[in-house]
PDB file of N, CA and C in Angstrom:
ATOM      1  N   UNK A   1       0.545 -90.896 -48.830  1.00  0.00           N
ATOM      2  CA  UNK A   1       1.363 -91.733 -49.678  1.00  0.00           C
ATOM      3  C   UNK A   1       2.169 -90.844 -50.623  1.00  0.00           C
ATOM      4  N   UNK A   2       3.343 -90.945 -50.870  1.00  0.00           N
ATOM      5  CA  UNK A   2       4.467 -90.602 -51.609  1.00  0.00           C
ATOM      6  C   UNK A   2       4.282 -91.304 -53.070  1.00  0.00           C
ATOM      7  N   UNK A   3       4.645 -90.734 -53.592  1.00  0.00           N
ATOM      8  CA  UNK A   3       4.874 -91.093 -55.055  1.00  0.00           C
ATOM      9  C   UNK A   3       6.339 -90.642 -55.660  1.00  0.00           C
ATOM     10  N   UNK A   4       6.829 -91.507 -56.400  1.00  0.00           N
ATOM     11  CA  UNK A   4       8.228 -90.925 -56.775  1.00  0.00           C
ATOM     12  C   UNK A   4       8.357 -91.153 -58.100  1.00  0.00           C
ATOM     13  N   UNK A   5       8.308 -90.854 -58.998  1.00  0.00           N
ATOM     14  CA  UNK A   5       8.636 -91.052 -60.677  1.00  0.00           C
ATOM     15  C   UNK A   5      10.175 -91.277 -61.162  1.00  0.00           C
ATOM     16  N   UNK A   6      10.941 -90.623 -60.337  1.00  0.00           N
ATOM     17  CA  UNK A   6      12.614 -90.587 -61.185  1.00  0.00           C
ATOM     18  C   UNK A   6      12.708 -92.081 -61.456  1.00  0.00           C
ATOM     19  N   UNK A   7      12.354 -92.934 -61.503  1.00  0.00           N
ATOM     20  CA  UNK A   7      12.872 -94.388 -61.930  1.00  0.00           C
ATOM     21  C   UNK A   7      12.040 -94.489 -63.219  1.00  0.00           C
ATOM     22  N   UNK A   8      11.018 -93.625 -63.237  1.00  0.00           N
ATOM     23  CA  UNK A   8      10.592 -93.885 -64.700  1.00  0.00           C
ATOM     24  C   UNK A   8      10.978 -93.081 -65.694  1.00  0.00           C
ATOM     25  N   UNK A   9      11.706 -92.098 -65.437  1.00  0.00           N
ATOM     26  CA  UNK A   9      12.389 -91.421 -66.496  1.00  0.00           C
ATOM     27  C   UNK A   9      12.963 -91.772 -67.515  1.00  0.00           C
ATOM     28  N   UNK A  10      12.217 -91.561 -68.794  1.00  0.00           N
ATOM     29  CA  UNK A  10      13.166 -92.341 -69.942  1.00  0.00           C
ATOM     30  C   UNK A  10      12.241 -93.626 -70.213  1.00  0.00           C
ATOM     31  N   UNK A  11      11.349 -94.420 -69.685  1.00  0.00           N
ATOM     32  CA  UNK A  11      10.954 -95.531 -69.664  1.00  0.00           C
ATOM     33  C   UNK A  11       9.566 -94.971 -71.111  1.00  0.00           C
ATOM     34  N   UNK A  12       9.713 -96.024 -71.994  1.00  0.00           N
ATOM     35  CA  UNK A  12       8.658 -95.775 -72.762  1.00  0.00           C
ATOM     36  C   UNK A  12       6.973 -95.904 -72.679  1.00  0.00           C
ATOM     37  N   UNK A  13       6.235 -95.124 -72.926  1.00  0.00           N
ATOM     38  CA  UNK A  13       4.585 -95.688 -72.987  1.00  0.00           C
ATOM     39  C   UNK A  13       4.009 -94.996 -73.938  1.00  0.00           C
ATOM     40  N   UNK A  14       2.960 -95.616 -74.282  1.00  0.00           N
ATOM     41  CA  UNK A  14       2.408 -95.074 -75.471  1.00  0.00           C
ATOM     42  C   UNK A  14       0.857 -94.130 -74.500  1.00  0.00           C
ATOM     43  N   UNK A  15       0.706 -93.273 -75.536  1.00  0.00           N
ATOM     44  CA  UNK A  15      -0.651 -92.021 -75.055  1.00  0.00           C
ATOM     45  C   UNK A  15      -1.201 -91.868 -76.510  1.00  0.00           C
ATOM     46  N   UNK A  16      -2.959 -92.320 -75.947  1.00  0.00           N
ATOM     47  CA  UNK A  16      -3.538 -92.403 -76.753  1.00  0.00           C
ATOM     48  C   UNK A  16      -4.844 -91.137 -76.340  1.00  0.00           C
ATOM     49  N   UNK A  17      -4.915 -89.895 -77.605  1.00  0.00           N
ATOM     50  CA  UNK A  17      -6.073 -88.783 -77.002  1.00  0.00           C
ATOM     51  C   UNK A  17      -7.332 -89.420 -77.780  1.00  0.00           C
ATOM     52  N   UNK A  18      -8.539 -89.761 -76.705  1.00  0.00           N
ATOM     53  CA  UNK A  18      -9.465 -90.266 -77.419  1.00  0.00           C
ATOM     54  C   UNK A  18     -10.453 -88.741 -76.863  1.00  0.00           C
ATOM     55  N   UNK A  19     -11.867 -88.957 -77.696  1.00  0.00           N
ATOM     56  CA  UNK A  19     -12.903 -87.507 -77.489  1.00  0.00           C
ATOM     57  C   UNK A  19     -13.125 -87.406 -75.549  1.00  0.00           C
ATOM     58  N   UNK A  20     -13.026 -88.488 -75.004  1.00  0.00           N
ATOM     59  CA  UNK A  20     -12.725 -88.389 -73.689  1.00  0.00           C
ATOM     60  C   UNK A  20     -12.126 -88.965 -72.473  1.00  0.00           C
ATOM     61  N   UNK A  21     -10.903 -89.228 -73.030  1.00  0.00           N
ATOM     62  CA  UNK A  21     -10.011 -89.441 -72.275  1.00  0.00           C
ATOM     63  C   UNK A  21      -8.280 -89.727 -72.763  1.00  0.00           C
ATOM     64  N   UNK A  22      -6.910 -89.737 -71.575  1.00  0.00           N
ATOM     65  CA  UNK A  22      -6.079 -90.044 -72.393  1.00  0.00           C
ATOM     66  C   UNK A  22      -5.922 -91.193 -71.858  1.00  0.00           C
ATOM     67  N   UNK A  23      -5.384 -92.179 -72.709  1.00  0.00           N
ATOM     68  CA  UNK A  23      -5.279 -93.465 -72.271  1.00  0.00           C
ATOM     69  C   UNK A  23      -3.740 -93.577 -72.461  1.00  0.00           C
ATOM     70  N   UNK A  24      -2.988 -93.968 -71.338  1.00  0.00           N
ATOM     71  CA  UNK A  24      -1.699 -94.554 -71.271  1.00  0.00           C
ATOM     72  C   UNK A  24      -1.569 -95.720 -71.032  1.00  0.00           C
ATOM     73  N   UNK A  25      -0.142 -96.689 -71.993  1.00  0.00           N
ATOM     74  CA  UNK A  25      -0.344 -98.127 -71.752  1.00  0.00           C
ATOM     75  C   UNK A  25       1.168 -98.444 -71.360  1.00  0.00           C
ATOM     76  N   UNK A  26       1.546 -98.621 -70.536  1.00  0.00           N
ATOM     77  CA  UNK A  26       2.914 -99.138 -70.151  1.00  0.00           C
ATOM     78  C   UNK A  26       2.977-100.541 -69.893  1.00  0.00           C
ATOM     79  N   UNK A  27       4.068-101.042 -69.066  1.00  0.00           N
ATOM     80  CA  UNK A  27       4.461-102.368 -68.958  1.00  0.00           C
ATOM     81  C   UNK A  27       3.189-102.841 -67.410  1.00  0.00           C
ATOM     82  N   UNK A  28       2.863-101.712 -66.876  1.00  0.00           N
ATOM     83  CA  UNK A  28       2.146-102.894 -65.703  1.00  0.00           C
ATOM     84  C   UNK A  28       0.457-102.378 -66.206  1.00  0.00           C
ATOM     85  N   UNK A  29       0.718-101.991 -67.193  1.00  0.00           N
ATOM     86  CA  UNK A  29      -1.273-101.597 -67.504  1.00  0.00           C
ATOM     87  C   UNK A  29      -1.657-100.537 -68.116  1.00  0.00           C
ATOM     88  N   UNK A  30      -2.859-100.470 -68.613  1.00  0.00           N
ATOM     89  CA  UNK A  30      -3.337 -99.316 -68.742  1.00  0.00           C
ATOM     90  C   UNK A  30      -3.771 -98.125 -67.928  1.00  0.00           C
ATOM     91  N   UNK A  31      -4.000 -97.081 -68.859  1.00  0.00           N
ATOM     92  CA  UNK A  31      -4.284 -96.155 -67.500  1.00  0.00           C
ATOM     93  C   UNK A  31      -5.632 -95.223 -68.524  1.00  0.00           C
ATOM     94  N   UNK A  32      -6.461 -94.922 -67.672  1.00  0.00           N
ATOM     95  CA  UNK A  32      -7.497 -93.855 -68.208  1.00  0.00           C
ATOM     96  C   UNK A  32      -7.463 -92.309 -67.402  1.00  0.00           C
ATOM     97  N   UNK A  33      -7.013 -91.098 -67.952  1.00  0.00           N
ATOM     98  CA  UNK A  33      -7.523 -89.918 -67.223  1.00  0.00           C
ATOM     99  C   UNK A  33      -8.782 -89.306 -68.301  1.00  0.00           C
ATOM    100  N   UNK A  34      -9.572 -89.219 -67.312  1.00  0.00           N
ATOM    101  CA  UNK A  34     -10.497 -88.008 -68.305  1.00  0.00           C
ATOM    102  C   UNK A  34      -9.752 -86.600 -68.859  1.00  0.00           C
ATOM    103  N   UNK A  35     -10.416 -86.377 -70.539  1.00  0.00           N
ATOM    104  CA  UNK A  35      -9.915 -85.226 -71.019  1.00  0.00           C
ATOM    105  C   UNK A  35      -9.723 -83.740 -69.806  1.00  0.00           C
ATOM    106  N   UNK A  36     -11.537 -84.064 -69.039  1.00  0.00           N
ATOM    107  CA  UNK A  36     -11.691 -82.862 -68.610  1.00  0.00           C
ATOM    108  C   UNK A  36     -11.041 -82.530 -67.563  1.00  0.00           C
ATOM    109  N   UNK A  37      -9.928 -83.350 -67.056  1.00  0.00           N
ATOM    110  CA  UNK A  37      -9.022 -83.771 -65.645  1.00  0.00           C
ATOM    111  C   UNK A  37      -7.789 -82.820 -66.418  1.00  0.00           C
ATOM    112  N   UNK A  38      -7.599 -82.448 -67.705  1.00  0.00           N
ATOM    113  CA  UNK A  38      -6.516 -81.687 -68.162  1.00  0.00           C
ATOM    114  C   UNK A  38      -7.205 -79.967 -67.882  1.00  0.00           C
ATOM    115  N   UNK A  39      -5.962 -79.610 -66.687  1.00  0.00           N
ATOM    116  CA  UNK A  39      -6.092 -78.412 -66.704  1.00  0.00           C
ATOM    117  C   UNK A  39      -5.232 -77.277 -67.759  1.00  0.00           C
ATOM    118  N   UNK A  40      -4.262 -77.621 -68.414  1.00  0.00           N
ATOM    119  CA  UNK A  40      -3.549 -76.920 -69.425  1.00  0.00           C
ATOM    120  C   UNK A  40      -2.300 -78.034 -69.787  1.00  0.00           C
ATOM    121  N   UNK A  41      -1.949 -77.485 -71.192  1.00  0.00           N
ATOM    122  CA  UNK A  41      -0.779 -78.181 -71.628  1.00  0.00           C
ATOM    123  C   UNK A  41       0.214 -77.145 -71.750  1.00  0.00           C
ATOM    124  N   UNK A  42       1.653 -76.988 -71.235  1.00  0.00           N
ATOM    125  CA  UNK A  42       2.588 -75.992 -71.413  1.00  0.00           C
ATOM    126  C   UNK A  42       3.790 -76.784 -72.429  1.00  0.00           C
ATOM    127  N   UNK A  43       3.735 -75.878 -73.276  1.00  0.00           N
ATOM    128  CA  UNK A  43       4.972 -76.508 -74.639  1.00  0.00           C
ATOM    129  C   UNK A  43       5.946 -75.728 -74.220  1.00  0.00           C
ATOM    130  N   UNK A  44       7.338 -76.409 -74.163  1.00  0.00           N
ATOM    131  CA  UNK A  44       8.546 -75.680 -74.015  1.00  0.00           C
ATOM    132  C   UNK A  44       9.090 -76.199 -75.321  1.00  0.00           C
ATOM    133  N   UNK A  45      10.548 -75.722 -75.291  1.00  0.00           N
ATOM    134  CA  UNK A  45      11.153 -75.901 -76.703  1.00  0.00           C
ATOM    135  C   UNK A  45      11.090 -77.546 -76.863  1.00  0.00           C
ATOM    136  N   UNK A  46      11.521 -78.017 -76.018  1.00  0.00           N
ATOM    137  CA  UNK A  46      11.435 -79.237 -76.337  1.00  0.00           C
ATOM    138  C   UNK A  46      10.648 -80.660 -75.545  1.00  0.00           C
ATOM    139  N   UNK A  47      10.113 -79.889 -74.271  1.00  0.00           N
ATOM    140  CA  UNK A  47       8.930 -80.924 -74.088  1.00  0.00           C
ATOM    141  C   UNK A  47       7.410 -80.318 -73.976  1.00  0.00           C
ATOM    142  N   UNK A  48       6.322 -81.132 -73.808  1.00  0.00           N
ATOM    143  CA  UNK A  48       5.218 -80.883 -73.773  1.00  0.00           C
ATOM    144  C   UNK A  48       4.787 -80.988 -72.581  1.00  0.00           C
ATOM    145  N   UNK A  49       4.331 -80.390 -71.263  1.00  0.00           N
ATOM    146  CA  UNK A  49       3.641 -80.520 -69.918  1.00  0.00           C
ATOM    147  C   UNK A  49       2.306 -80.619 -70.066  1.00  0.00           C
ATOM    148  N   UNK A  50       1.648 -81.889 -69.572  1.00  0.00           N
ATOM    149  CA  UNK A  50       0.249 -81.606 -69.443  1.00  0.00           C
ATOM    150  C   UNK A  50      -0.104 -81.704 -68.207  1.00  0.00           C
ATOM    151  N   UNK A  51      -0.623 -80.821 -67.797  1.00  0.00           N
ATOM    152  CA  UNK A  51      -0.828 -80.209 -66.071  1.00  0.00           C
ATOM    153  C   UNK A  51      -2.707 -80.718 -65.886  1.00  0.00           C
ATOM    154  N   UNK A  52      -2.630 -82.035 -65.139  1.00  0.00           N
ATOM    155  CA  UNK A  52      -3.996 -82.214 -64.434  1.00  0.00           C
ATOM    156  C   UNK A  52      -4.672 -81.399 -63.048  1.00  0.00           C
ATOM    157  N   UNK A  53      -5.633 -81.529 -62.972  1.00  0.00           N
ATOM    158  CA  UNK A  53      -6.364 -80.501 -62.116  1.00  0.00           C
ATOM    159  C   UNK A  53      -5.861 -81.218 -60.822  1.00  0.00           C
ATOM    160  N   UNK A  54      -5.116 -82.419 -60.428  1.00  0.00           N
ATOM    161  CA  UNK A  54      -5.177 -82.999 -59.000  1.00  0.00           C
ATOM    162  C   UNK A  54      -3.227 -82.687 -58.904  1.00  0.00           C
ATOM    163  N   UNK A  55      -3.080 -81.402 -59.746  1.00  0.00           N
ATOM    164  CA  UNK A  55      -1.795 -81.065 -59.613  1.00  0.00           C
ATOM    165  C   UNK A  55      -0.302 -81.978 -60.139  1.00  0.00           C
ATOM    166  N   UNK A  56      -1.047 -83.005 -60.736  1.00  0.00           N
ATOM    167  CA  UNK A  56       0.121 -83.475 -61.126  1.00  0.00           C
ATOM    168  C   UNK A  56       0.474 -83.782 -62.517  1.00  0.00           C
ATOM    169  N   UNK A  57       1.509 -83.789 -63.584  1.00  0.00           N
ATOM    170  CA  UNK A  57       1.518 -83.542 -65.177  1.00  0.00           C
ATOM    171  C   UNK A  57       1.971 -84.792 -65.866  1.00  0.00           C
ATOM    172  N   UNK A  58       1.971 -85.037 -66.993  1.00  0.00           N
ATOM    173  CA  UNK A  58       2.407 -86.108 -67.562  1.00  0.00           C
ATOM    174  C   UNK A  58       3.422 -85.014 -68.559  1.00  0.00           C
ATOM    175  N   UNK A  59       5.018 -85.751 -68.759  1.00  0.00           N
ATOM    176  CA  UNK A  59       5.761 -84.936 -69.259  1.00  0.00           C
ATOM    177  C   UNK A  59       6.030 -85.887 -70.732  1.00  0.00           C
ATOM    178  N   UNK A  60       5.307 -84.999 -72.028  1.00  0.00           N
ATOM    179  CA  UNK A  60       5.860 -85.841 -73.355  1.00  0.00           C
ATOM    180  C   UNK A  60       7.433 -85.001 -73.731  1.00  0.00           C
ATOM    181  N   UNK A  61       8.235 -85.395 -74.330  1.00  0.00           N
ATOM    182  CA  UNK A  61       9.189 -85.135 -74.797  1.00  0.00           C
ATOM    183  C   UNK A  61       9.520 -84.999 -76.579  1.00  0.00           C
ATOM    184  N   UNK A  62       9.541 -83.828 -77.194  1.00  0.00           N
ATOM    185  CA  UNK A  62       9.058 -83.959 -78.609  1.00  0.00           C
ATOM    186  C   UNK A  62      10.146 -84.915 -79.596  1.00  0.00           C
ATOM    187  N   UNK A  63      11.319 -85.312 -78.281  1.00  0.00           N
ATOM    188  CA  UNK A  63      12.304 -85.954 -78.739  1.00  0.00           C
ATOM    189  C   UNK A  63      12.080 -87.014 -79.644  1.00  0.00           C
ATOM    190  N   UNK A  64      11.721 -87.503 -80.658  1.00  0.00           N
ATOM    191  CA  UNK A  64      11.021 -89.100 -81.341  1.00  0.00           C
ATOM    192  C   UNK A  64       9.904 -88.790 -82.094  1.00  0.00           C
ATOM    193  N   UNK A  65       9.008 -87.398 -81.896  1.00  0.00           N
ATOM    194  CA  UNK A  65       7.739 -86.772 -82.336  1.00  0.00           C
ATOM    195  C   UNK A  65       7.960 -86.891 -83.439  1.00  0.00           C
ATOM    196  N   UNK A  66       7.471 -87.882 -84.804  1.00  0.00           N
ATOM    197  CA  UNK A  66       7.253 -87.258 -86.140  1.00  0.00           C
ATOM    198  C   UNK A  66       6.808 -85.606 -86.193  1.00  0.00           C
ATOM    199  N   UNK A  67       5.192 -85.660 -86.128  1.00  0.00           N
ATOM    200  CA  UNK A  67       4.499 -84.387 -86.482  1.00  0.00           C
ATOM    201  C   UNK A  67       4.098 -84.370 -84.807  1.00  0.00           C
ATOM    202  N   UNK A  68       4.769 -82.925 -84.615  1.00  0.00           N
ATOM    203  CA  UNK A  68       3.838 -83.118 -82.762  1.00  0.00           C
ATOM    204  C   UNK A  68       3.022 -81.658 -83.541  1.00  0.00           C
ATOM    205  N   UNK A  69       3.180 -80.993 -84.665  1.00  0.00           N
ATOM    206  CA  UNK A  69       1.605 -80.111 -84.911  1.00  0.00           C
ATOM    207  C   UNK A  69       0.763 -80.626 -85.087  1.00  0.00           C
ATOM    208  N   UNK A  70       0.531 -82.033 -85.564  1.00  0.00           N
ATOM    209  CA  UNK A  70      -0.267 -82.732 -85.750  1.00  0.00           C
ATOM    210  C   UNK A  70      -0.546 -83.215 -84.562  1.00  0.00           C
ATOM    211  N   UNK A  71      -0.051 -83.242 -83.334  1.00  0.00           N
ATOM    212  CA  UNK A  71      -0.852 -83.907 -82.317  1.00  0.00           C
ATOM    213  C   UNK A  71      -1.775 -82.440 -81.243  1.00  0.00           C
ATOM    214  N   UNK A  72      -0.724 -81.090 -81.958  1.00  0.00           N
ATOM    215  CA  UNK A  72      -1.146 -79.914 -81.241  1.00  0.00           C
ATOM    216  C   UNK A  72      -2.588 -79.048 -82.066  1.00  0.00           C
ATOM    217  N   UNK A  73      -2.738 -79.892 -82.869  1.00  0.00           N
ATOM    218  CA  UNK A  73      -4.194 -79.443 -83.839  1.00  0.00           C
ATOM    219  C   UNK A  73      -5.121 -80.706 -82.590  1.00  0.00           C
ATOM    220  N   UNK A  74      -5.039 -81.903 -82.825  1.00  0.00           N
ATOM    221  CA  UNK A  74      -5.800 -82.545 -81.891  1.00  0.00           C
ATOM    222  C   UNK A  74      -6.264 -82.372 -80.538  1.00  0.00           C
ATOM    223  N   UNK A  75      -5.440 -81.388 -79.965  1.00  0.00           N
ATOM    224  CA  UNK A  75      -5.432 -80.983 -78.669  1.00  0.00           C
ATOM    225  C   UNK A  75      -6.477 -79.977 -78.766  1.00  0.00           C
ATOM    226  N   UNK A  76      -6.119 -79.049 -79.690  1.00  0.00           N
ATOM    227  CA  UNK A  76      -6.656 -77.640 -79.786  1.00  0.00           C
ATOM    228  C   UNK A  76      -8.289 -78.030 -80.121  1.00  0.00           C
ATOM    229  N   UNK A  77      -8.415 -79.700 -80.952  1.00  0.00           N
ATOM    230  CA  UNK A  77     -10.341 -80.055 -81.076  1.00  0.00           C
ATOM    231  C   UNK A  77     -10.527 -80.377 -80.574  1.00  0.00           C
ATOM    232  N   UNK A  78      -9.698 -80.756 -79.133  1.00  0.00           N
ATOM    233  CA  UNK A  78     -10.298 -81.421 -77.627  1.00  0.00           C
ATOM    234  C   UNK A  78     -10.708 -79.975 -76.952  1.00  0.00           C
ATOM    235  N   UNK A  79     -10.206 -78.890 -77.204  1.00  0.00           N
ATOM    236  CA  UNK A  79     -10.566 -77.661 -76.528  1.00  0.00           C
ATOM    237  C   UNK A  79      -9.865 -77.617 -75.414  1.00  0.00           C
ATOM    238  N   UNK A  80      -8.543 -77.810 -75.407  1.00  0.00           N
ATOM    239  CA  UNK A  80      -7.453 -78.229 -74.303  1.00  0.00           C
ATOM    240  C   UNK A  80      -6.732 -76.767 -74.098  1.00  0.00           C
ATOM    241  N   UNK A  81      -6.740 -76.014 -73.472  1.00  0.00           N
ATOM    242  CA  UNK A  81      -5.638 -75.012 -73.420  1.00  0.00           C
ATOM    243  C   UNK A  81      -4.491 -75.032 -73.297  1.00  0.00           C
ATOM    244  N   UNK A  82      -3.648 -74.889 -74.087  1.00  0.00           N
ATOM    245  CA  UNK A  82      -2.147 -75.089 -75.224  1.00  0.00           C
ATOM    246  C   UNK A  82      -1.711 -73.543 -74.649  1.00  0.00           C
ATOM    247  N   UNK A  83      -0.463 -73.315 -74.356  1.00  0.00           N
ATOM    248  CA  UNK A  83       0.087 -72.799 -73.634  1.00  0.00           C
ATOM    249  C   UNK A  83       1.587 -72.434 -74.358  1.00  0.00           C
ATOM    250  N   UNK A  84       2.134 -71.949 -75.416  1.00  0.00           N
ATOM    251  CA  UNK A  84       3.687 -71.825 -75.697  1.00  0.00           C
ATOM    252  C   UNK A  84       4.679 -70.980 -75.065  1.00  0.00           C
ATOM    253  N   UNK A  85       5.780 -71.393 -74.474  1.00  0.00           N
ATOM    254  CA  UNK A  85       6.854 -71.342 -73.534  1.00  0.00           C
ATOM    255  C   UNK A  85       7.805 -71.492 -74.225  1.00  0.00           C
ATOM    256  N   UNK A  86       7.982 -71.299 -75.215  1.00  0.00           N
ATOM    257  CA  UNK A  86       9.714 -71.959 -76.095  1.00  0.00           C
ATOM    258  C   UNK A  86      10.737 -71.170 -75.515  1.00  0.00           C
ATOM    259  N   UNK A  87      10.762 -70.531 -75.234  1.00  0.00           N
ATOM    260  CA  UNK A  87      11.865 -69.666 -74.309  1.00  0.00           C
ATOM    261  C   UNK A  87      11.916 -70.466 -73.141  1.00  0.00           C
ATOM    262  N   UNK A  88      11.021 -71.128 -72.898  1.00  0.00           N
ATOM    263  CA  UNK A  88      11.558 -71.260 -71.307  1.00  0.00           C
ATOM    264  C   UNK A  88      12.673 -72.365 -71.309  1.00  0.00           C
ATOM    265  N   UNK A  89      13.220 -72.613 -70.004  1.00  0.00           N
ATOM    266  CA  UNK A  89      15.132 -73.176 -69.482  1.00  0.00           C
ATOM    267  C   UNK A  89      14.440 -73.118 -68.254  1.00  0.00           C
ATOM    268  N   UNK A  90      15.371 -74.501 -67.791  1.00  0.00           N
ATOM    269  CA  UNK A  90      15.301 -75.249 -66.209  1.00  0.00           C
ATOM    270  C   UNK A  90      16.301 -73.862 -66.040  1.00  0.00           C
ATOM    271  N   UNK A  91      16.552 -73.624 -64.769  1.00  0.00           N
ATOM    272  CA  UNK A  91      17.292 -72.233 -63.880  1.00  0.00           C
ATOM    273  C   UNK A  91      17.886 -73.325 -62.597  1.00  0.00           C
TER     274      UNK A  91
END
């Protein structure tokens, strides 16, 4: 089975980091991944990658972020490996 995301680009949902798990809530439901399903988070200048172990990432965008240090201290007491890339550019 195929999966295709470009139609959700731009589409809003909220992500909630609880002590074990992230919970996403969009228009057709909730969603649960376990914390320990996060294999690393990569920060670029301006979005956040969080890379799961079944290879596939959830992309935040700091675009709208009040405090995203404040969400990168929360990460760091989940014991999440945080990753900075600010240099990096699509090629």
């Amino acid at each position: 089975m195929k999966n295709s995301y470009a139609d959700r680009v731009g589409e809003k949902e909220t992500m909630e980091f609880t002590s074990e798990h992230i919970i996403t809530k969009e228009n057709d439901g909730e969603r649960k991944t376990k914390i320990s399903e996060i294999e690393k988070i990569n920060e670029t200048q301006n979005n956040f990658f969080i890379k799961l172990t079944n290879g596939t990432s959830f992309i935040i965008s700091k675009k709208g972020i009040d405090n995203w240090e404040l969400i990168k201290t929360k990460w760091e007491e989940l014991k999440i490996p945080l990753f900075e890339n600010l240099s990096w550019e699509w090629k």
